[in-house]
Protein backbone atom coordinates (compact mmCIF):
# COMPACT_ATOMS: atom_id res chain seq x y z
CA UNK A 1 0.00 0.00 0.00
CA UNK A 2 1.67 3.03 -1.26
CA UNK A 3 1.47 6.21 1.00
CA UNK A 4 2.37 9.99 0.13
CA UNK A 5 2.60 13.09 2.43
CA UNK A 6 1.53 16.52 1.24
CA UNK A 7 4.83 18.36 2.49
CA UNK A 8 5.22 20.21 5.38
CA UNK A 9 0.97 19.19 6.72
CA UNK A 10 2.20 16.21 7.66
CA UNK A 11 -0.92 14.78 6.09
CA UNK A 12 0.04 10.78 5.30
CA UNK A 13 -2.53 9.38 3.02
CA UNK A 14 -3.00 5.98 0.56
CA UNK A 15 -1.88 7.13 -2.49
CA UNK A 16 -5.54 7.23 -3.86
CA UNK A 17 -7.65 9.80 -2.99
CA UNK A 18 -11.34 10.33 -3.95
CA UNK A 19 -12.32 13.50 -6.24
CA UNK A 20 -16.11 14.64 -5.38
CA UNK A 21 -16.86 16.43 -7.95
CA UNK A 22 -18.52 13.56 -10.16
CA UNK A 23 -20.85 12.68 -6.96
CA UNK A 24 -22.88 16.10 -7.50
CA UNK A 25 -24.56 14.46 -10.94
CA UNK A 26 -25.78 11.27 -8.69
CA UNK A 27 -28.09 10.97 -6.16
CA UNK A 28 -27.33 11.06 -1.97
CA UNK A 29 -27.52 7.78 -1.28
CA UNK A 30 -25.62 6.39 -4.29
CA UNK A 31 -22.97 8.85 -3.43
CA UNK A 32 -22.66 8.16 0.19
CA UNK A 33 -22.32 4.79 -0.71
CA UNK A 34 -19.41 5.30 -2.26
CA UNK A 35 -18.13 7.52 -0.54
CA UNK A 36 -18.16 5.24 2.59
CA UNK A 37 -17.03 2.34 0.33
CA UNK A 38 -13.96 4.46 -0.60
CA UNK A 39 -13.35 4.67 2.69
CA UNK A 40 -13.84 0.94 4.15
CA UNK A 41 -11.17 -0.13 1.27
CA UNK A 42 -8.56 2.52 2.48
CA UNK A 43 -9.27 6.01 1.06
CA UNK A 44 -9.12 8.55 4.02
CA UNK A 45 -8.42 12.23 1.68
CA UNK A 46 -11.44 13.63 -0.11
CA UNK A 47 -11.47 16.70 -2.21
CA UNK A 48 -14.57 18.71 -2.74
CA UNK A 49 -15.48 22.44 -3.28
CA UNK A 50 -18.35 24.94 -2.27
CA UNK A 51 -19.08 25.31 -6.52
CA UNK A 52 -19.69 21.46 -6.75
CA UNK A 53 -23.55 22.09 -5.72
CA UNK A 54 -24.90 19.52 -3.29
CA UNK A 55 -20.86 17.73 -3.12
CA UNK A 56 -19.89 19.03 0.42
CA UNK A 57 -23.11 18.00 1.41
CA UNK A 58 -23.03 14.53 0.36
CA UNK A 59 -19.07 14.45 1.95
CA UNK A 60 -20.65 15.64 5.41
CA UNK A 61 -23.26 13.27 5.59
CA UNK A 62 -20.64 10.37 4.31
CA UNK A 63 -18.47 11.02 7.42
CA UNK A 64 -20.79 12.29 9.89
CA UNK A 65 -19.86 11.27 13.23
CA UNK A 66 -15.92 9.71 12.37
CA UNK A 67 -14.47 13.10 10.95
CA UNK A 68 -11.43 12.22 13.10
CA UNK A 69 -10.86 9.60 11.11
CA UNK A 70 -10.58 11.23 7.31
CA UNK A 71 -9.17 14.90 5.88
CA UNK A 72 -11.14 16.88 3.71
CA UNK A 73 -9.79 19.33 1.23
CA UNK A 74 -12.50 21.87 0.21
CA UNK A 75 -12.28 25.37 -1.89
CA UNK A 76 -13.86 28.69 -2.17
CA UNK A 77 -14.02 30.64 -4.93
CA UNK A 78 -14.54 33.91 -3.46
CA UNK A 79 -13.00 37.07 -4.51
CA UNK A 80 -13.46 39.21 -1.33
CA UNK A 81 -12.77 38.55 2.78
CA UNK A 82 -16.60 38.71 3.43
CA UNK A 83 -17.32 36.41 0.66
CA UNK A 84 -14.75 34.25 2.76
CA UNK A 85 -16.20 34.51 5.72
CA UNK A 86 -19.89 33.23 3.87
CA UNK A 87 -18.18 30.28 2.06
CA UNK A 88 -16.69 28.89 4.34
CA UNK A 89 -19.18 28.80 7.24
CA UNK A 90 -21.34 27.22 4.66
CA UNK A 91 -18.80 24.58 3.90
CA UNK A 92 -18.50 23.83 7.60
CA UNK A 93 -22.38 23.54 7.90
CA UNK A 94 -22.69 21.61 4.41
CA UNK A 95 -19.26 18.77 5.93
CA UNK A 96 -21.23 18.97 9.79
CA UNK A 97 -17.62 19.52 10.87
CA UNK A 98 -15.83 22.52 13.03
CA UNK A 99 -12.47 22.70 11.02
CA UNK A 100 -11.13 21.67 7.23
CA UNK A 101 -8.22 19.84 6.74
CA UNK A 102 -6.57 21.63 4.16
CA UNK A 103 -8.87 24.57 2.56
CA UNK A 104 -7.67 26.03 -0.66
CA UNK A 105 -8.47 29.23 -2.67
CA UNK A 106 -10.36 27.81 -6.23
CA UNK A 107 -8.81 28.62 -9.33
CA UNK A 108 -8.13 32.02 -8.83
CA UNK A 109 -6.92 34.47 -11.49
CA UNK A 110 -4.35 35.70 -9.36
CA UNK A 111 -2.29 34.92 -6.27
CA UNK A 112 -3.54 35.44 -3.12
CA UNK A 113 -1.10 37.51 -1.02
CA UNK A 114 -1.25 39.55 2.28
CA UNK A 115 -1.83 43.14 1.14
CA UNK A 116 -3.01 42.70 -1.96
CA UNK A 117 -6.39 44.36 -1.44
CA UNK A 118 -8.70 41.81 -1.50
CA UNK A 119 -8.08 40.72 2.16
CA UNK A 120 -8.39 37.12 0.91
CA UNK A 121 -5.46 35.98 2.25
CA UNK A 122 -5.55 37.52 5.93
CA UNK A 123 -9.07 36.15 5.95
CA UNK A 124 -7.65 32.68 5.21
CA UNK A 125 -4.70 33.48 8.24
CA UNK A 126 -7.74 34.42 10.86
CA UNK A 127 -9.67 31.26 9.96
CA UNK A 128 -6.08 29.30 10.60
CA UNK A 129 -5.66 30.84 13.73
CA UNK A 130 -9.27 29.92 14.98
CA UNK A 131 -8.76 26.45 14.19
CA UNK A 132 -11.55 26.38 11.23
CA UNK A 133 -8.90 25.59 8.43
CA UNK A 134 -6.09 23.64 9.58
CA UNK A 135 -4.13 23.88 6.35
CA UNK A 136 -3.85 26.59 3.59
CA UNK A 137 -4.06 25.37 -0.19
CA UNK A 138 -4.50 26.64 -3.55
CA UNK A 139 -6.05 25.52 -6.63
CA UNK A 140 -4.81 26.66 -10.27
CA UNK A 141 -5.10 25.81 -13.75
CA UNK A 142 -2.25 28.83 -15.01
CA UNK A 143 0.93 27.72 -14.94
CA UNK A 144 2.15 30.92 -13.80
CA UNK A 145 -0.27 31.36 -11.13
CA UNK A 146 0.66 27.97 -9.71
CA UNK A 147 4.36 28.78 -10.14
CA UNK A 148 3.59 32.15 -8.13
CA UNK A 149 1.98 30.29 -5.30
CA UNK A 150 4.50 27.93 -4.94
CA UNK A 151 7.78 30.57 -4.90
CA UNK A 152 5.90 32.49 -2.40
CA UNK A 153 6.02 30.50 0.00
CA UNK A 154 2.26 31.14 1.37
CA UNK A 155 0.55 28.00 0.72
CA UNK A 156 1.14 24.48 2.16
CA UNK A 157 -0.23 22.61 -1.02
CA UNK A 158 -1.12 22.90 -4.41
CA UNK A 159 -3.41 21.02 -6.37
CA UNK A 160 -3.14 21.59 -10.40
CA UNK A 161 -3.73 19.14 -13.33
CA UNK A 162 -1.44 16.69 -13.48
CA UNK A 163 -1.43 13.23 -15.89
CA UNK A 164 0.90 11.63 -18.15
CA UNK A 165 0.53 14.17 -20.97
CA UNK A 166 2.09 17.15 -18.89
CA UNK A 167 4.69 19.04 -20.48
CA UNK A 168 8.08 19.74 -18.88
CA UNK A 169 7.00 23.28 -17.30
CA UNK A 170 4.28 21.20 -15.56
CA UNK A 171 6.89 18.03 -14.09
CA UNK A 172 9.32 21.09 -12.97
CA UNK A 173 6.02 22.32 -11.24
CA UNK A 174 6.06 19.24 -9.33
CA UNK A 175 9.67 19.07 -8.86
CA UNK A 176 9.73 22.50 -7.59
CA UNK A 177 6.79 22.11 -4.93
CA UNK A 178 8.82 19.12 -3.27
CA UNK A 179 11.56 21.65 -2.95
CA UNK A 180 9.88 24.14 -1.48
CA UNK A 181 7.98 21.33 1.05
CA UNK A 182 4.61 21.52 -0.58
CA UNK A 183 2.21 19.27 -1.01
CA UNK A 184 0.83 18.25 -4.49
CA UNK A 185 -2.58 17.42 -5.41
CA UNK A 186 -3.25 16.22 -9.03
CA UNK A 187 -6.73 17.13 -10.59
CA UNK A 188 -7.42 15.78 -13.81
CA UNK A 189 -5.19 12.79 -13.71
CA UNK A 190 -7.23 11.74 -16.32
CA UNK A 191 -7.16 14.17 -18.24
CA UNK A 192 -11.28 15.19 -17.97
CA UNK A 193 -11.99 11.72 -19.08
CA UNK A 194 -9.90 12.00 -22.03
CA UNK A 195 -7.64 9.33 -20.25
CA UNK A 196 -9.14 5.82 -20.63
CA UNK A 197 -6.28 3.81 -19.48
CA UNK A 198 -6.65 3.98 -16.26
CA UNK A 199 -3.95 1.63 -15.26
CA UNK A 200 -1.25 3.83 -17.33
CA UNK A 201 -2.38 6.90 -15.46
CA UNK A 202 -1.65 5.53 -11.98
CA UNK A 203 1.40 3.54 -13.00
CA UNK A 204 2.45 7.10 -14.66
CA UNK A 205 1.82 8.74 -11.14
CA UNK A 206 3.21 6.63 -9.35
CA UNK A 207 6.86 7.82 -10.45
CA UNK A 208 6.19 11.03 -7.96
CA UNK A 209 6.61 10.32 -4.52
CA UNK A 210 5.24 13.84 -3.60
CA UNK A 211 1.94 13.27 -5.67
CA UNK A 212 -1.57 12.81 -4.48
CA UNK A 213 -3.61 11.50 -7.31
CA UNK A 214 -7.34 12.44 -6.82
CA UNK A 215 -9.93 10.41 -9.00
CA UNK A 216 -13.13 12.03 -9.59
CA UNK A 217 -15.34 9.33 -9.00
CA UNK A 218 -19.12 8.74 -10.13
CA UNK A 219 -19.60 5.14 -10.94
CA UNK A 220 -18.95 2.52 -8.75
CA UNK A 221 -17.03 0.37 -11.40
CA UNK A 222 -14.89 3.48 -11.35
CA UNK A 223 -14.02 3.19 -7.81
CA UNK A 224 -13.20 -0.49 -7.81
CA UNK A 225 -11.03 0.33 -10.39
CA UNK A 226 -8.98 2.63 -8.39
CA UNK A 227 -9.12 0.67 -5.11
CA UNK A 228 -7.88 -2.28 -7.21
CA UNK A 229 -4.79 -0.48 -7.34
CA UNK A 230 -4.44 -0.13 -3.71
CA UNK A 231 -3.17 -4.03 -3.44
CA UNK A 232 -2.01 -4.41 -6.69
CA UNK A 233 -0.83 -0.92 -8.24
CA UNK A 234 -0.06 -1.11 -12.16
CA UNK A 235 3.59 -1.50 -12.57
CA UNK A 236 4.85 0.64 -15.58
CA UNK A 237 6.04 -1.53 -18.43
CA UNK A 238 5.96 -1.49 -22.55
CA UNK A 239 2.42 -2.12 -22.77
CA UNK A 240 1.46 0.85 -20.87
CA UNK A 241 4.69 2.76 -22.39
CA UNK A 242 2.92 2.43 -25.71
CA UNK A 243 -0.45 3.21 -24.51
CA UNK A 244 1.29 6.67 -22.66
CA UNK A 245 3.17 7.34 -26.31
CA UNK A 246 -0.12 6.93 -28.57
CA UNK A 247 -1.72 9.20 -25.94
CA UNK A 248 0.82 11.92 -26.16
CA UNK A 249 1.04 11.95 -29.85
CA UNK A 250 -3.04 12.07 -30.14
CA UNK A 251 -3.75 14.30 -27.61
CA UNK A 252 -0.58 17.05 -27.98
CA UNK A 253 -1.47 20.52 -28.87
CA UNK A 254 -4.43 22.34 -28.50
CA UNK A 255 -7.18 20.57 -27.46
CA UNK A 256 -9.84 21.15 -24.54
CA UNK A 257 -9.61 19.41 -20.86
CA UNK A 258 -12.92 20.12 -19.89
CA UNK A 259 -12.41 21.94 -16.95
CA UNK A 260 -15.56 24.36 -17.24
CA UNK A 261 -13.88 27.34 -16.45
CA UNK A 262 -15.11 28.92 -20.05
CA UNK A 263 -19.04 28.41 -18.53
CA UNK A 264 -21.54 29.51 -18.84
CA UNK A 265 -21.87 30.53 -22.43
CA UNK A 266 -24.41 33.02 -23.38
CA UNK A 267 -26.44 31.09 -25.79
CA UNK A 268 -25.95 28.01 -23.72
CA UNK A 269 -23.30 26.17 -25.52
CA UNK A 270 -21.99 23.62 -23.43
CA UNK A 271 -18.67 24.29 -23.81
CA UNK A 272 -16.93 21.70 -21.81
CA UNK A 273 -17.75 19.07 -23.74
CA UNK A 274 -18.97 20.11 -27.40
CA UNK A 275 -15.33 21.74 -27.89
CA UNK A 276 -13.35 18.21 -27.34
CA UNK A 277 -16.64 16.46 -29.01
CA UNK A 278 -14.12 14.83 -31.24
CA UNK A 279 -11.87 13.57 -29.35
CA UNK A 280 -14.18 12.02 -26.84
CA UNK A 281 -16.21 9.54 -29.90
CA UNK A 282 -12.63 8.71 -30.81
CA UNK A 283 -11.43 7.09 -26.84
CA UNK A 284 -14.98 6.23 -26.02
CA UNK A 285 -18.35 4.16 -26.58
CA UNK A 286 -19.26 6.95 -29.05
CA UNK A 287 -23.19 5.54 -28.99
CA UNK A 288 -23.65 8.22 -25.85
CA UNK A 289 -21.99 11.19 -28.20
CA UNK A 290 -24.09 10.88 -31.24
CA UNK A 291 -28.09 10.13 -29.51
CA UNK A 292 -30.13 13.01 -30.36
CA UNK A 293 -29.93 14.88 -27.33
CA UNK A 294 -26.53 15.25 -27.81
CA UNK A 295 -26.56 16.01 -31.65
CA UNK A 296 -29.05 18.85 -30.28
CA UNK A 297 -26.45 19.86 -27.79
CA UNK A 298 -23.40 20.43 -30.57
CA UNK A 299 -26.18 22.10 -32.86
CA UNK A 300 -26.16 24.83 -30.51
CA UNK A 301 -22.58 25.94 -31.21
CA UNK A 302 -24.32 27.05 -34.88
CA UNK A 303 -25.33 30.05 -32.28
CA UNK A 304 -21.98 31.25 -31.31
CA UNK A 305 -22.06 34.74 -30.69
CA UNK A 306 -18.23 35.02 -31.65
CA UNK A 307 -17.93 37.21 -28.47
CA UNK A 308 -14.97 35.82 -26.69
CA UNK A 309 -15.75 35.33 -23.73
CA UNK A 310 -15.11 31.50 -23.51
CA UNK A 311 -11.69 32.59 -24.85
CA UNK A 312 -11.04 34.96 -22.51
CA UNK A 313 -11.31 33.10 -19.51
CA UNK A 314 -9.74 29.69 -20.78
CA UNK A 315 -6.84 28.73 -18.25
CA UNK A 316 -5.34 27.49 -21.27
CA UNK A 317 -5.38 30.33 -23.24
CA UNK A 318 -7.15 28.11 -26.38
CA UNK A 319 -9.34 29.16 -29.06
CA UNK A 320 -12.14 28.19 -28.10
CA UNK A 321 -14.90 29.54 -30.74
CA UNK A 322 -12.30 27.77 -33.26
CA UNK A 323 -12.07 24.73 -31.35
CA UNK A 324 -15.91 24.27 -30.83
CA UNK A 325 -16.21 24.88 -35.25
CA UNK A 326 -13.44 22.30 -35.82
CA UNK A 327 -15.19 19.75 -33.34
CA UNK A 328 -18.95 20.76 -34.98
CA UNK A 329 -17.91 20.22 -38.80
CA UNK A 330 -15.25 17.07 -37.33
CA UNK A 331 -19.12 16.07 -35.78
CA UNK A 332 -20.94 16.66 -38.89
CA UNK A 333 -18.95 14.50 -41.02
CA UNK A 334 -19.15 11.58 -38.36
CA UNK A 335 -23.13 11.90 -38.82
CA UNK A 336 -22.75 11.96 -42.53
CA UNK A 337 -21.52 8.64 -42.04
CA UNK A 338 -23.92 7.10 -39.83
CA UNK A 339 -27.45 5.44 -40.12
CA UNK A 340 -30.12 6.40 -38.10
């Protein structure tokens, strides 16, 4: 059973932790199952957020009566102390706890700092100090805003998308966090589901002894998966080599991890998934992709306003208007060719 600690917390967890955000799209008692089943076969680090709707409430309700016994990581996106204050007494309510393990500022376009003019960060230092947050985190998808966080030498752990298609900037991310004592939490270690080898992605992970995978979780064939790997991790070896190689040549360049943070479009586009349409029939059942509710869903994108918006705020900095045409006419073309 592999273990990791997130620097200088002195957090020690399985090296396996359980993503909440896919348990806000099922219902409470399927994801408190789950959730409790993650935890009977080992899991004891759950990550969830204030955004993720009903998440932290699900979480609370999980581990009601044995918080002792797990750490939760939860985030606020808030842009002001008093919006704070408001987020996270709700998250305390929502996880019926008095204190969060490690509490971390979401996505932010910036980086928190003491006298910056937000009060953000002194806010986070009073909460410390009460005992409400017992650790302070950050989330990030901009490289430079993660890269900020860590140099500063503010935060005790960052959590930022990390999978076996990261560039070299992103591995001296991680290499540079261990220096500096922080903790590393990797979102999207699957790439937003563009990932389907599951096995490659741990064994992949595994190389990083300062890296805490999370796996957003909604199915439970999902979590056995992952707590498979508890007794028997994937080793890496040429089979899974290859599978990491035809992965990094596919998915190089620009193409869209489904993170959200481009939503909500005006017209109602769904961004998140209509601009990496494409790609997703290719690596999965593509039956799901091409039903009519979801040929009425890429239809939309005929409605683009061509404002920008979903360009402006992509973490990535894509093209997004340009990547949702691309993935309609790729779409098109795949319909030409089908029978319905």
């Amino acid at each position: 059973m592999a273990k990791v600690t997130l620097g200088k917390t002195g957090i020690t967890v399985e090296k396996n932790a359980f993503g909440a955000l896919p348990i806000q799209r099922i219902s409470r008692q399927e994801a408190v199952g789950l959730l409790r089943k993650a935890y009977d076969s080992g899991v004891t680090f759950f990550d969830t957020a204030r955004w993720y709707t009903d998440s932290e409430e699900k979480v609370g309700e999980a581990f009601a009566g044995m918080r002792e016994k797990v750490y939760i990581a939860t985030k606020t996106g808030a842009s002001n102390a008093e919006d704070f204050w408001k987020d996270l007494e709700t998250s305390l309510h929502n996880l019926q706890t008095d204190y969060i393990d490690i509490y971390q500022f979401h996505n932010p376009a910036f980086c928190p700092k003491p006298g910056d003019g937000t009060g953000l960060y002194e806010a986070m230092l009073e909460a410390r100090t009460r005992g409400k947050v017992r650790h302070i985190g950050i989330t990030n998808h901009r490289l430079n805003v993660a890269m900020e966080a860590v140099e500063s030498g503010l935060y005790e752990t960052l959590q930022f998308p990390f999978c076996y298609l990261a560039t070299e900037k992103d591995i001296e991310l991680v290499n540079r966090t261990a220096e500096k004592g922080m903790g590393f939490i990797a979102m999207k270690a699957l790439s937003g589901g563009l990932i389907t080898n599951s096995a490659a992605a741990y064994a992949y992970l595994a190389r990083f002894d300062n890296v805490l995978p999370i796996w957003g979780v909604q199915r439970e064939s999902e979590l056995d998966a992952f707590l498979s790997y508890i007794q028997c991790p994937p080793v890496m070896n040429e089979e899974l080599e290859a599978v990491i190689a035809h992965d990094r040549q596919e998915l190089s360049g620009n193409f869209c991890r489904g993170c959200g943070y481009c939503m909500p479009c005006p017209v109602g586009i769904e961004i998140n998934n209509m601009a990496r349409m494409s790609l997703l029939i290719r690596r999965s059942p593509s039956q799901a992709q091409l039903t009519p509710q979801a040929q009425e869903k890429m239809h939309k994108i005929k409605e683009c306003l061509h404002c920008g918006k979903c360009k402006s705020k992509c973490p990535y900095g894509l093209d997004t208007p340009t990547l949702l045409e691309k993935n309609y006419q790729d779409y098109l073309e795949i319909l030409a060719g089908k029978e319905y």
